[in-house]
PDB file of N, CA and C in Angstrom:
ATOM      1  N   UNK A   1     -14.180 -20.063 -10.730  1.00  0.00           N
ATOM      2  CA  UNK A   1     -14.989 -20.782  -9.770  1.00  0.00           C
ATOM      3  C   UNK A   1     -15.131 -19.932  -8.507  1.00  0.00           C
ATOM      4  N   UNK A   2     -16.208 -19.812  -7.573  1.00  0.00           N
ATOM      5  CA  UNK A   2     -17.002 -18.984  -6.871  1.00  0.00           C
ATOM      6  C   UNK A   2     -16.815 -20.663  -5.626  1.00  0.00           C
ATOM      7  N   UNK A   3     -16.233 -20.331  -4.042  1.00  0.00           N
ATOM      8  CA  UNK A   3     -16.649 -20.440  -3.180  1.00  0.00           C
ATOM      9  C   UNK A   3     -17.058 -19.971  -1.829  1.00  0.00           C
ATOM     10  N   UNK A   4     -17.458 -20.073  -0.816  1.00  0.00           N
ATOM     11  CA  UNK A   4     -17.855 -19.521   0.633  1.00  0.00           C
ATOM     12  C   UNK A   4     -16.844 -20.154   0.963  1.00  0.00           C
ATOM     13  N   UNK A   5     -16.619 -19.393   2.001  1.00  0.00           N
ATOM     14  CA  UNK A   5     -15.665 -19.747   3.065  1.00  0.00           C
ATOM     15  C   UNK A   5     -16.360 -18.939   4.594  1.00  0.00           C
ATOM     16  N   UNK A   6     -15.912 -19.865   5.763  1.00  0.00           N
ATOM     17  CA  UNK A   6     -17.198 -19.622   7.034  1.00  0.00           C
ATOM     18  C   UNK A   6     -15.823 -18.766   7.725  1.00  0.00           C
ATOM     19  N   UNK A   7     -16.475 -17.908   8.227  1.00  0.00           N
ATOM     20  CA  UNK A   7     -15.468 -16.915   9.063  1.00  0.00           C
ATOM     21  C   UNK A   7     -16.291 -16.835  10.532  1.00  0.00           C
ATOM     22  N   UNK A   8     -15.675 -16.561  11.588  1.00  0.00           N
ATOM     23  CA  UNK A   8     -16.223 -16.318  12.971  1.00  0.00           C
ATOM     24  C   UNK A   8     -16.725 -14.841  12.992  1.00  0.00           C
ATOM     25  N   UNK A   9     -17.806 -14.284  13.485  1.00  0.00           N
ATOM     26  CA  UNK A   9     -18.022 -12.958  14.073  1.00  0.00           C
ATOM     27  C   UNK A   9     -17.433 -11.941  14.234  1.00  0.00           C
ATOM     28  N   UNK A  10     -15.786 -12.574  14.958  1.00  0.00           N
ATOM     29  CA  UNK A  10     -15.016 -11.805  15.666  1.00  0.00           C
ATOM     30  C   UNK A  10     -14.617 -11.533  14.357  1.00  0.00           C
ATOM     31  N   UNK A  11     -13.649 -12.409  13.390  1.00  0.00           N
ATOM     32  CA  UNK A  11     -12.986 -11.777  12.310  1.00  0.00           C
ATOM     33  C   UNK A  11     -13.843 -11.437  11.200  1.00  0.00           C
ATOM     34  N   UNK A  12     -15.586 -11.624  10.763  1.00  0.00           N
ATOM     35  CA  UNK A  12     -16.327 -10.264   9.865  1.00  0.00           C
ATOM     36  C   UNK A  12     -15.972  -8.789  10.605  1.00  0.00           C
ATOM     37  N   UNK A  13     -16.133  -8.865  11.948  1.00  0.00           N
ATOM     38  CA  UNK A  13     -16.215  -7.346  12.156  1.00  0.00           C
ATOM     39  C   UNK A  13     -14.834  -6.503  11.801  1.00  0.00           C
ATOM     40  N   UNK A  14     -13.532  -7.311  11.944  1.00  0.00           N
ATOM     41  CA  UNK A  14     -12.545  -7.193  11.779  1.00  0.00           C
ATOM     42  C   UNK A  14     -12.168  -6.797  10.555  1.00  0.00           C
ATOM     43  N   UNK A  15     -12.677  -7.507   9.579  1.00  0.00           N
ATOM     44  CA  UNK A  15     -12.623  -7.378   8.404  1.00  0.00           C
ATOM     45  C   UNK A  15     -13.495  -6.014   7.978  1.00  0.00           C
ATOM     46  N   UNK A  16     -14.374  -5.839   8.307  1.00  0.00           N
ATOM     47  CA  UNK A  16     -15.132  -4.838   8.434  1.00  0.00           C
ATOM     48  C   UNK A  16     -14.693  -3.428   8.710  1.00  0.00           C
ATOM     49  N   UNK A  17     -14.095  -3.391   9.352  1.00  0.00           N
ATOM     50  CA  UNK A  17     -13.167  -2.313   9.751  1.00  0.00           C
ATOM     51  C   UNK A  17     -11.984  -2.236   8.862  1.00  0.00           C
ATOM     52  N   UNK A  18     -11.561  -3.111   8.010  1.00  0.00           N
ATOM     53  CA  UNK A  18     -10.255  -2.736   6.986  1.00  0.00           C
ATOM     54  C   UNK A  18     -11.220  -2.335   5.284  1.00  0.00           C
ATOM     55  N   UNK A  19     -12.668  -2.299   5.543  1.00  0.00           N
ATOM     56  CA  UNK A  19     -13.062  -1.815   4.282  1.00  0.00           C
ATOM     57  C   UNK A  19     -12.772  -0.464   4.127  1.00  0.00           C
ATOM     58  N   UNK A  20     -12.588  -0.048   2.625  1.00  0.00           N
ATOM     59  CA  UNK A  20     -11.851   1.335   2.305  1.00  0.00           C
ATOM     60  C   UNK A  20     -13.380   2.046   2.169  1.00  0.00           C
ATOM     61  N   UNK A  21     -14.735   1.673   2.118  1.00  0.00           N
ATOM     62  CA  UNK A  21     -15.980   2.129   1.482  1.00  0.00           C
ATOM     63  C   UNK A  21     -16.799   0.583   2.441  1.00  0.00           C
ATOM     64  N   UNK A  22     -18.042   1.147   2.480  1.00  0.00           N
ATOM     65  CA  UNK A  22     -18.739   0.142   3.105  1.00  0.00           C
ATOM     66  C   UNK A  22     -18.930  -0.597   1.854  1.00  0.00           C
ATOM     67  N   UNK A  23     -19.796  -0.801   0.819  1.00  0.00           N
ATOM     68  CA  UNK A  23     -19.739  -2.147   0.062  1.00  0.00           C
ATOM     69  C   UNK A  23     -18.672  -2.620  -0.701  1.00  0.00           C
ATOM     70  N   UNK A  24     -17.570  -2.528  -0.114  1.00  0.00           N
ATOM     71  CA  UNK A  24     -15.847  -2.919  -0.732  1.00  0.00           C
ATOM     72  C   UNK A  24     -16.462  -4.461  -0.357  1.00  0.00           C
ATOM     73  N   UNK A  25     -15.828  -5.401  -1.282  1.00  0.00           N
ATOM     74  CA  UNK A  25     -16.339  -6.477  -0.889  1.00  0.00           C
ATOM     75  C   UNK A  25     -15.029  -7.246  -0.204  1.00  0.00           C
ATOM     76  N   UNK A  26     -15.492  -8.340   0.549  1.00  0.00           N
ATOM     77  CA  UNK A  26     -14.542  -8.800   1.239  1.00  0.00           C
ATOM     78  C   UNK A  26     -13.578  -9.931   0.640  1.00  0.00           C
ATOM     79  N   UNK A  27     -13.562 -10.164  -0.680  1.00  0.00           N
ATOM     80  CA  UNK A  27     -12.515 -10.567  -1.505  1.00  0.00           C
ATOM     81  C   UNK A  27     -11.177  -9.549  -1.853  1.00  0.00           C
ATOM     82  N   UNK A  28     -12.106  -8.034  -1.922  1.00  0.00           N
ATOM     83  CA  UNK A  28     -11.060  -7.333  -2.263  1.00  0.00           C
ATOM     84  C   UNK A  28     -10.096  -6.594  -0.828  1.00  0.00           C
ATOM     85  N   UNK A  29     -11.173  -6.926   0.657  1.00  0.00           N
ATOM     86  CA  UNK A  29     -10.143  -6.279   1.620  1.00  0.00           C
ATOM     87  C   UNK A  29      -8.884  -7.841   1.582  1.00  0.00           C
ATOM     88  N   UNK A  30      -9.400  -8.631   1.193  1.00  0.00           N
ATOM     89  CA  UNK A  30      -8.461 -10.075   1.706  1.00  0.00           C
ATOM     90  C   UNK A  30      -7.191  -9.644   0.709  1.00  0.00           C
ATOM     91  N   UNK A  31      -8.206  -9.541  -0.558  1.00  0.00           N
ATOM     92  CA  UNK A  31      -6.802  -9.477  -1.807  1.00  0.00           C
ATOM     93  C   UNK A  31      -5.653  -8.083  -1.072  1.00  0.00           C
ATOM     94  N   UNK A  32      -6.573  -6.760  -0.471  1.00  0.00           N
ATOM     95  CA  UNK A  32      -5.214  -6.256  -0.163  1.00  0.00           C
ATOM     96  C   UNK A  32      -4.548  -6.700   0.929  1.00  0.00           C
ATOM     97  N   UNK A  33      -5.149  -7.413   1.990  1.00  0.00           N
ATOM     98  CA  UNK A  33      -4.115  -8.128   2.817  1.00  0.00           C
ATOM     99  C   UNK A  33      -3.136  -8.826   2.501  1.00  0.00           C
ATOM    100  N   UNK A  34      -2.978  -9.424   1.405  1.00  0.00           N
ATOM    101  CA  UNK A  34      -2.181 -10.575   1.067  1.00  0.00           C
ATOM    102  C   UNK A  34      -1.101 -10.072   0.148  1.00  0.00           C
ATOM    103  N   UNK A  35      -1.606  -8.763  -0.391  1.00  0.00           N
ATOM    104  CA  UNK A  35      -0.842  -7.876  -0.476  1.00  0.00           C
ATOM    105  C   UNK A  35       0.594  -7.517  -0.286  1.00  0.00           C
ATOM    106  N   UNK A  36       0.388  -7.294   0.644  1.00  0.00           N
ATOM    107  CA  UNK A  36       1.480  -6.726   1.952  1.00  0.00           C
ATOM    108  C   UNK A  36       2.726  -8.091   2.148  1.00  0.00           C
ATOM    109  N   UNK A  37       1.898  -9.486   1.730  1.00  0.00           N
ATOM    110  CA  UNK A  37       2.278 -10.288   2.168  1.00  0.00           C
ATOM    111  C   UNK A  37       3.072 -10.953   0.709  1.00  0.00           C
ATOM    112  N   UNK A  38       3.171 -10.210  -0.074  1.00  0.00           N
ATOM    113  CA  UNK A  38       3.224 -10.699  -1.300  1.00  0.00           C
ATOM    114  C   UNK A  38       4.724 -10.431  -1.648  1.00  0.00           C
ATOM    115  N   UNK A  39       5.887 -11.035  -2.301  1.00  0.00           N
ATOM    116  CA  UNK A  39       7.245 -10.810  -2.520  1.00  0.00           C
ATOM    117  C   UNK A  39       6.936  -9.434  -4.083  1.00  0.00           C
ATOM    118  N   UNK A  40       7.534  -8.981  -3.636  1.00  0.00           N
ATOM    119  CA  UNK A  40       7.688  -7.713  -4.420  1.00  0.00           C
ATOM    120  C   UNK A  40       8.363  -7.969  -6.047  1.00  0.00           C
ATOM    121  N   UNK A  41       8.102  -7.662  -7.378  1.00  0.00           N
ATOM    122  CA  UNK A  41       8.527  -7.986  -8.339  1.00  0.00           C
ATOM    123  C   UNK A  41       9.788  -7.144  -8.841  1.00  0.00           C
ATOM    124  N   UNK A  42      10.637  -8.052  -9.810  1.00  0.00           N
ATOM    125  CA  UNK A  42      11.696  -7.705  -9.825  1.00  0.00           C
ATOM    126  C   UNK A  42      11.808  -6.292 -10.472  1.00  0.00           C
ATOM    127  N   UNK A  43      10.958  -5.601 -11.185  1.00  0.00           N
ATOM    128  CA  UNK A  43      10.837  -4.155 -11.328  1.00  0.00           C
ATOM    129  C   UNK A  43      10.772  -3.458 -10.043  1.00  0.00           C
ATOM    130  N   UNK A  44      10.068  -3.301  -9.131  1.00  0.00           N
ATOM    131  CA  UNK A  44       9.573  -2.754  -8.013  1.00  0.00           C
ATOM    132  C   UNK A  44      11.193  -2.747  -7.252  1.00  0.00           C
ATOM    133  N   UNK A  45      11.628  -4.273  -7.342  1.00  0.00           N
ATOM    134  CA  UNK A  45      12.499  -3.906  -6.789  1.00  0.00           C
ATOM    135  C   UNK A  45      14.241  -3.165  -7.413  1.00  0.00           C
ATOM    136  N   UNK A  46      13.754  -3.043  -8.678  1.00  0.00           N
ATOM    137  CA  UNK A  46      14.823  -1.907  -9.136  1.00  0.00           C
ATOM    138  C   UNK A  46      14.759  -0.446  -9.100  1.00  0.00           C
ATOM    139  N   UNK A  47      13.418  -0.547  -9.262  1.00  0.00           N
ATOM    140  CA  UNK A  47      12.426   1.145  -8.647  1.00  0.00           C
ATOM    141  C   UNK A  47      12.992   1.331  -7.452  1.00  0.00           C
ATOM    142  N   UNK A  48      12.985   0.573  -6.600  1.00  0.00           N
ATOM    143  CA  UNK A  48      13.592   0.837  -5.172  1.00  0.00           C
ATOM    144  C   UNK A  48      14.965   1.025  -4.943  1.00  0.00           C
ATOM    145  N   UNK A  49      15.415   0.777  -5.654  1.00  0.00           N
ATOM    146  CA  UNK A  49      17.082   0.915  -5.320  1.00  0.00           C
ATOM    147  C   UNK A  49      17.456   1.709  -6.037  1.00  0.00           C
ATOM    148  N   UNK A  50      16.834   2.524  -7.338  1.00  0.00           N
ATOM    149  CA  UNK A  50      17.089   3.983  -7.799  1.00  0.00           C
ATOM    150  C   UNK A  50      16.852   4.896  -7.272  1.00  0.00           C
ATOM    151  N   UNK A  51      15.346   4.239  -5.974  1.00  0.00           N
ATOM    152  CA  UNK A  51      15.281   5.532  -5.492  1.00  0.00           C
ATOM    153  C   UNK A  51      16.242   6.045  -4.033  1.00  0.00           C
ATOM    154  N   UNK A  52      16.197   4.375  -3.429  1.00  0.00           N
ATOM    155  CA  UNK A  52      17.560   4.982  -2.416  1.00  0.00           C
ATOM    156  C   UNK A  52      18.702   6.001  -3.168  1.00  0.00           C
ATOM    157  N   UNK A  53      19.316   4.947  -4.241  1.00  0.00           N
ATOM    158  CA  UNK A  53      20.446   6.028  -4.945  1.00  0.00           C
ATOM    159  C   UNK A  53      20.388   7.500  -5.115  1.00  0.00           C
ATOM    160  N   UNK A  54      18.952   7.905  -5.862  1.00  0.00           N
ATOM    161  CA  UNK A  54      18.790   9.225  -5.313  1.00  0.00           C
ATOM    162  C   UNK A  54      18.959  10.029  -4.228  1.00  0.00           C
ATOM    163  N   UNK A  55      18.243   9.253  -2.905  1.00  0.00           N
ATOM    164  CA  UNK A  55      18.268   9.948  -1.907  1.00  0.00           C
ATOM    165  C   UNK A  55      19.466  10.031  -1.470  1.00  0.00           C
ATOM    166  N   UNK A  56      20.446   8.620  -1.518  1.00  0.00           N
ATOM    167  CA  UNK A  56      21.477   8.812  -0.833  1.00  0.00           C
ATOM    168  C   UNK A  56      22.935  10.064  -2.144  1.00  0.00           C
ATOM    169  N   UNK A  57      22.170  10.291  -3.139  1.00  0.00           N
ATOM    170  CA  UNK A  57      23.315  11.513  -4.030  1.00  0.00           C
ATOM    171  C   UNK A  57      22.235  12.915  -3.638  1.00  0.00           C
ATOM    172  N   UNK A  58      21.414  12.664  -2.708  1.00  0.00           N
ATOM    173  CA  UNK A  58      20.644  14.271  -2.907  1.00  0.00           C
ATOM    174  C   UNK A  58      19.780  14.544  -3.753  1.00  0.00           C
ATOM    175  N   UNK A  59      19.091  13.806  -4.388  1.00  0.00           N
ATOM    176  CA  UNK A  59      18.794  14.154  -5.352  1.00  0.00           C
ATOM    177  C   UNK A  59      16.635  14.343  -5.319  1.00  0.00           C
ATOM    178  N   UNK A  60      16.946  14.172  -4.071  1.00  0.00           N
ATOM    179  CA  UNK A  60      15.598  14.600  -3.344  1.00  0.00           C
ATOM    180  C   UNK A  60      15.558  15.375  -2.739  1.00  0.00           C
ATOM    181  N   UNK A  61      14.190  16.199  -2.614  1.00  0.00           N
ATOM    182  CA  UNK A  61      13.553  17.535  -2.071  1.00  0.00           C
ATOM    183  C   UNK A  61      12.563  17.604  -1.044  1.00  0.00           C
ATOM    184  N   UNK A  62      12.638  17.796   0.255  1.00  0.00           N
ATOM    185  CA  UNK A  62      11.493  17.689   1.052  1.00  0.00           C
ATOM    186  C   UNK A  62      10.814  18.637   0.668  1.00  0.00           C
ATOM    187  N   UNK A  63       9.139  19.047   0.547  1.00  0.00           N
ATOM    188  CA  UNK A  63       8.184  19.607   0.859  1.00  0.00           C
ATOM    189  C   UNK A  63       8.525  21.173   1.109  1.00  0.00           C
ATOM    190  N   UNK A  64       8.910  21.295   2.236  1.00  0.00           N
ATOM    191  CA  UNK A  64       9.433  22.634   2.382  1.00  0.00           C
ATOM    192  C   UNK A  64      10.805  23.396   1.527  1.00  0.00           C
ATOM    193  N   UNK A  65      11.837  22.597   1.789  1.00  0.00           N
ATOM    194  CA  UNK A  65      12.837  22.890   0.336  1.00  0.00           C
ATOM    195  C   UNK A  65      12.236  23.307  -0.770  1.00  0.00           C
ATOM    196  N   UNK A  66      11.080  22.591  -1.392  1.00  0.00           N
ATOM    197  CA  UNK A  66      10.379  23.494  -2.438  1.00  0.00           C
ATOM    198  C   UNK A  66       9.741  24.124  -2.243  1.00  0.00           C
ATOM    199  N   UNK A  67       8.949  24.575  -1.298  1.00  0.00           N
ATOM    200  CA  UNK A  67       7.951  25.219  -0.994  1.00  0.00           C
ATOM    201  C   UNK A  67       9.622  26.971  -0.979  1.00  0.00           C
ATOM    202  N   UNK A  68      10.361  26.651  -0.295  1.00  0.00           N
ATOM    203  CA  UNK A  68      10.991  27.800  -0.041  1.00  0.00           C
ATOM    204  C   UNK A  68      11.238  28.365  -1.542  1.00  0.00           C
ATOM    205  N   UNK A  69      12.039  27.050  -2.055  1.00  0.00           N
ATOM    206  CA  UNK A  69      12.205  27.739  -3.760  1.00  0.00           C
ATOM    207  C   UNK A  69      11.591  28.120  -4.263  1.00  0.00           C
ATOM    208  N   UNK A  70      10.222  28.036  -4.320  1.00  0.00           N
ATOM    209  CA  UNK A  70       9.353  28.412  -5.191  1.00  0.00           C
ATOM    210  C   UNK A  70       8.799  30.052  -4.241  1.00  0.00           C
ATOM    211  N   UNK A  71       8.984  30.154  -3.232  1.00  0.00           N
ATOM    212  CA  UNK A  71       8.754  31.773  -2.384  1.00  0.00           C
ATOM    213  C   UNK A  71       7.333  31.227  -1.944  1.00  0.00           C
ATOM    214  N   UNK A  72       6.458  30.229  -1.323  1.00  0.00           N
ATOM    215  CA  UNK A  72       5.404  29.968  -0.939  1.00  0.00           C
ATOM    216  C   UNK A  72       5.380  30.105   0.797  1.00  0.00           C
TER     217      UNK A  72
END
């Protein structure tokens, strides 16, 4: 099901400004707002805590660390 919903001026232009492309439509800037706002799933949040574990055993490389290893 398809409805309108009335928005003020102030928040189209607003919205307007979070498009990634001018005809992004404004279902999809809302959907990524809500996004952000959304509880994270219980994968995501095991992804996340392997990856602290990494960082906190070392097991990560900044940018330059490789860049040196590799002689760039």
């Amino acid at each position: 099901m398809v409805t309108t919903i009335q928005v003020s001026e102030e928040l189209k232009r607003e919205l307007d400004k979070l498009k990634l492309y001018p005809r992004e439509s404004y279902e999809d800037v809302i959907w990524d707002l809500l996004e952000g706002n959304m509880e994270l799933s219980e994968e995501m949040k095991k992804d996340l805590e392997k990856a602290y574990k990494d960082i906190e055993e070392g097991r990560i490389y900044t940018h330059e660390e490789i860049k040196k290893e590799l002689g760039l």
